[in-house]
C-alpha atoms as a PDB file:
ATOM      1  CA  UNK A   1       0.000   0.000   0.000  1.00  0.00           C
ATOM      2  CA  UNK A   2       0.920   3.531  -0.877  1.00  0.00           C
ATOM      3  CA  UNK A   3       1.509   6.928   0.770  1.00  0.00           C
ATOM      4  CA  UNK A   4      -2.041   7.703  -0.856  1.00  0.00           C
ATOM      5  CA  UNK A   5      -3.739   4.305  -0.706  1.00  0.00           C
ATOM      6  CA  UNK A   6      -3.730   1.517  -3.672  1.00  0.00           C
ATOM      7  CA  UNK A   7      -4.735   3.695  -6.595  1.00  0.00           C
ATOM      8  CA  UNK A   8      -4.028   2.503 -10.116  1.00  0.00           C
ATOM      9  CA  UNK A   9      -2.215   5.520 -11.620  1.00  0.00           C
ATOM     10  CA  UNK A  10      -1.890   4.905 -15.601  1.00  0.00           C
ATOM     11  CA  UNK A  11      -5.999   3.757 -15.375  1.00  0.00           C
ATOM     12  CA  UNK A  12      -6.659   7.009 -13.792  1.00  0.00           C
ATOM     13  CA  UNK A  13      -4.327   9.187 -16.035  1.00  0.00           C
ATOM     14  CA  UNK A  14      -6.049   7.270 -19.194  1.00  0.00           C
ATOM     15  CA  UNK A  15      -9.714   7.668 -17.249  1.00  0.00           C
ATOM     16  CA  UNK A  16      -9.162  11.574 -16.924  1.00  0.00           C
ATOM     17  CA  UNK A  17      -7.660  11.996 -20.460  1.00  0.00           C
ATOM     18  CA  UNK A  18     -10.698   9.887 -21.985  1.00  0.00           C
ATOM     19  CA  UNK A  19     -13.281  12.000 -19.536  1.00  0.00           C
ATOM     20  CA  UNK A  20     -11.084  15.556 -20.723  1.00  0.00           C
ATOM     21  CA  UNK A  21     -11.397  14.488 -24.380  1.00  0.00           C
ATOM     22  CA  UNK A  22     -15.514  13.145 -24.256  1.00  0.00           C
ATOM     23  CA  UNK A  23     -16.180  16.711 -22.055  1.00  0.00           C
ATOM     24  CA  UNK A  24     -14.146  18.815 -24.829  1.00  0.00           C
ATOM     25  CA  UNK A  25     -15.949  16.993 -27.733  1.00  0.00           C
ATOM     26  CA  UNK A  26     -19.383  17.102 -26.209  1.00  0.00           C
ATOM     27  CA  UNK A  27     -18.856  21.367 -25.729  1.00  0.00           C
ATOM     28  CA  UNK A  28     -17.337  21.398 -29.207  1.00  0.00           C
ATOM     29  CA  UNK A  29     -19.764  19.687 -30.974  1.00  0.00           C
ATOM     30  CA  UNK A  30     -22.765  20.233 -29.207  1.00  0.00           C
ATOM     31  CA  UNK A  31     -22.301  24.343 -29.557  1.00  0.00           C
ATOM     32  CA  UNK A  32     -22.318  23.644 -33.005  1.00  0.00           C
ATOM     33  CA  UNK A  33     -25.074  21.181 -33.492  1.00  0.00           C
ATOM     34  CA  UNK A  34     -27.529  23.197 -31.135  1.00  0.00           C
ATOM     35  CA  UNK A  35     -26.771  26.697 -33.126  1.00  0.00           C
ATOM     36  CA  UNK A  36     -27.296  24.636 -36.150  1.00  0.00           C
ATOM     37  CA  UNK A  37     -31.198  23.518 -35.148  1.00  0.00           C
ATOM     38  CA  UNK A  38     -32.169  26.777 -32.917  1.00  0.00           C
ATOM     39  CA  UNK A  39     -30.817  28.789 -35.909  1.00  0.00           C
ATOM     40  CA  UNK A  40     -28.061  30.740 -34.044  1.00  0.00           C
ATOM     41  CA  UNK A  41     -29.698  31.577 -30.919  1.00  0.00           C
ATOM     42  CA  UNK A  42     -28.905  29.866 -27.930  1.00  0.00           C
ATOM     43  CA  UNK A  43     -30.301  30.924 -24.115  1.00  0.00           C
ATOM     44  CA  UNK A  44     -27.130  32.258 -21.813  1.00  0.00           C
ATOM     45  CA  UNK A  45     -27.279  28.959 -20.209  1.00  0.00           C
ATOM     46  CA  UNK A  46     -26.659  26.371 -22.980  1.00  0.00           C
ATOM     47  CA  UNK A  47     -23.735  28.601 -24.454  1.00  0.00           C
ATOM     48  CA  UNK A  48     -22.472  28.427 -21.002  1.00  0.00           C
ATOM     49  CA  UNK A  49     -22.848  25.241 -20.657  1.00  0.00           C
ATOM     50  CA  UNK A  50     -21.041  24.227 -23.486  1.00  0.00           C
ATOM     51  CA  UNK A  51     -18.055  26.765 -23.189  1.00  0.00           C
ATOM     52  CA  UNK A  52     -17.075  25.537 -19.693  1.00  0.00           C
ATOM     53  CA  UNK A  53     -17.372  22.081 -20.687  1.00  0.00           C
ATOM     54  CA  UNK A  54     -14.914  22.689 -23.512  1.00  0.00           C
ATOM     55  CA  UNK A  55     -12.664  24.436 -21.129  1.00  0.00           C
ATOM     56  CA  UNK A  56     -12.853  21.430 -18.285  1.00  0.00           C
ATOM     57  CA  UNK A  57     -12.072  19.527 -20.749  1.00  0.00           C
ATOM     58  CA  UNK A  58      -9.024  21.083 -22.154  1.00  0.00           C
ATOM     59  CA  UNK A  59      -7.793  21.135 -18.160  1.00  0.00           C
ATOM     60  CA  UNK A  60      -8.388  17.406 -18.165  1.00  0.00           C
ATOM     61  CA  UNK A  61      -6.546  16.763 -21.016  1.00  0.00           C
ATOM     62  CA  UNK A  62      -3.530  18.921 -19.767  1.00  0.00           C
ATOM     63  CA  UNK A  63      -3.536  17.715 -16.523  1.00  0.00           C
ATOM     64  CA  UNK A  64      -4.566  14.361 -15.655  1.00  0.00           C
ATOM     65  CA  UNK A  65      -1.503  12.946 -17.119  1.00  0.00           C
ATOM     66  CA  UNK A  66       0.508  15.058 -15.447  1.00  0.00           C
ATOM     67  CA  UNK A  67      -0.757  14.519 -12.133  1.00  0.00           C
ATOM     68  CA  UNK A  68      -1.654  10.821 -12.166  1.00  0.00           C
ATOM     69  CA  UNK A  69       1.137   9.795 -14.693  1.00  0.00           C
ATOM     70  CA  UNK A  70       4.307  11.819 -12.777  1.00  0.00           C
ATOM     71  CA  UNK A  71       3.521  13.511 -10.197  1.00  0.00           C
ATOM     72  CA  UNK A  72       1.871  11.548  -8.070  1.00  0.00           C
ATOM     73  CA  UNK A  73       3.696   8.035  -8.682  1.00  0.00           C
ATOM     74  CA  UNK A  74       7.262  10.500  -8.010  1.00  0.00           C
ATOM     75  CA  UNK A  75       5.877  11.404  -4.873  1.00  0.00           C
ATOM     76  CA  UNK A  76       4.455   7.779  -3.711  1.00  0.00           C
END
């Protein structure tokens, strides 16, 4: 067992990439799909909704590999 317990670090660095990537797609693609059928006008919410999840995504992406696949097993 581990300084932080048993955690399985290249299934959570994979996990948070896959979950960074589906987020970033579903923001991406959904902005685009939902301007397409409400013919360019969106309520404040849904454009926020899909900005941020772009965003979260792009953090996951960056990070999650960083922090489960070297930080975290350097520190261990």
């Amino acid at each position: 067992m581990g300084r932080y317990g048993n955690l399985d670090y290249p299934r959570l660095a994979k996990g948070g990439l896959g979950l960074g990537l589906a987020l970033f797609l579903f923001g991406a693609i959904g902005a685009k799909v939902a301007l397409a059928m409400h013919g360019g006008q969106l309520p404040g919410w849904e454009r926020t909704l899909f900005f941020d999840a772009e965003w979260i995504g792009i953090a996951l992406v960056l990070f999650s590999p960083i922090i489960f696949g070297i930080v975290l097993p350097l520190t261990e």
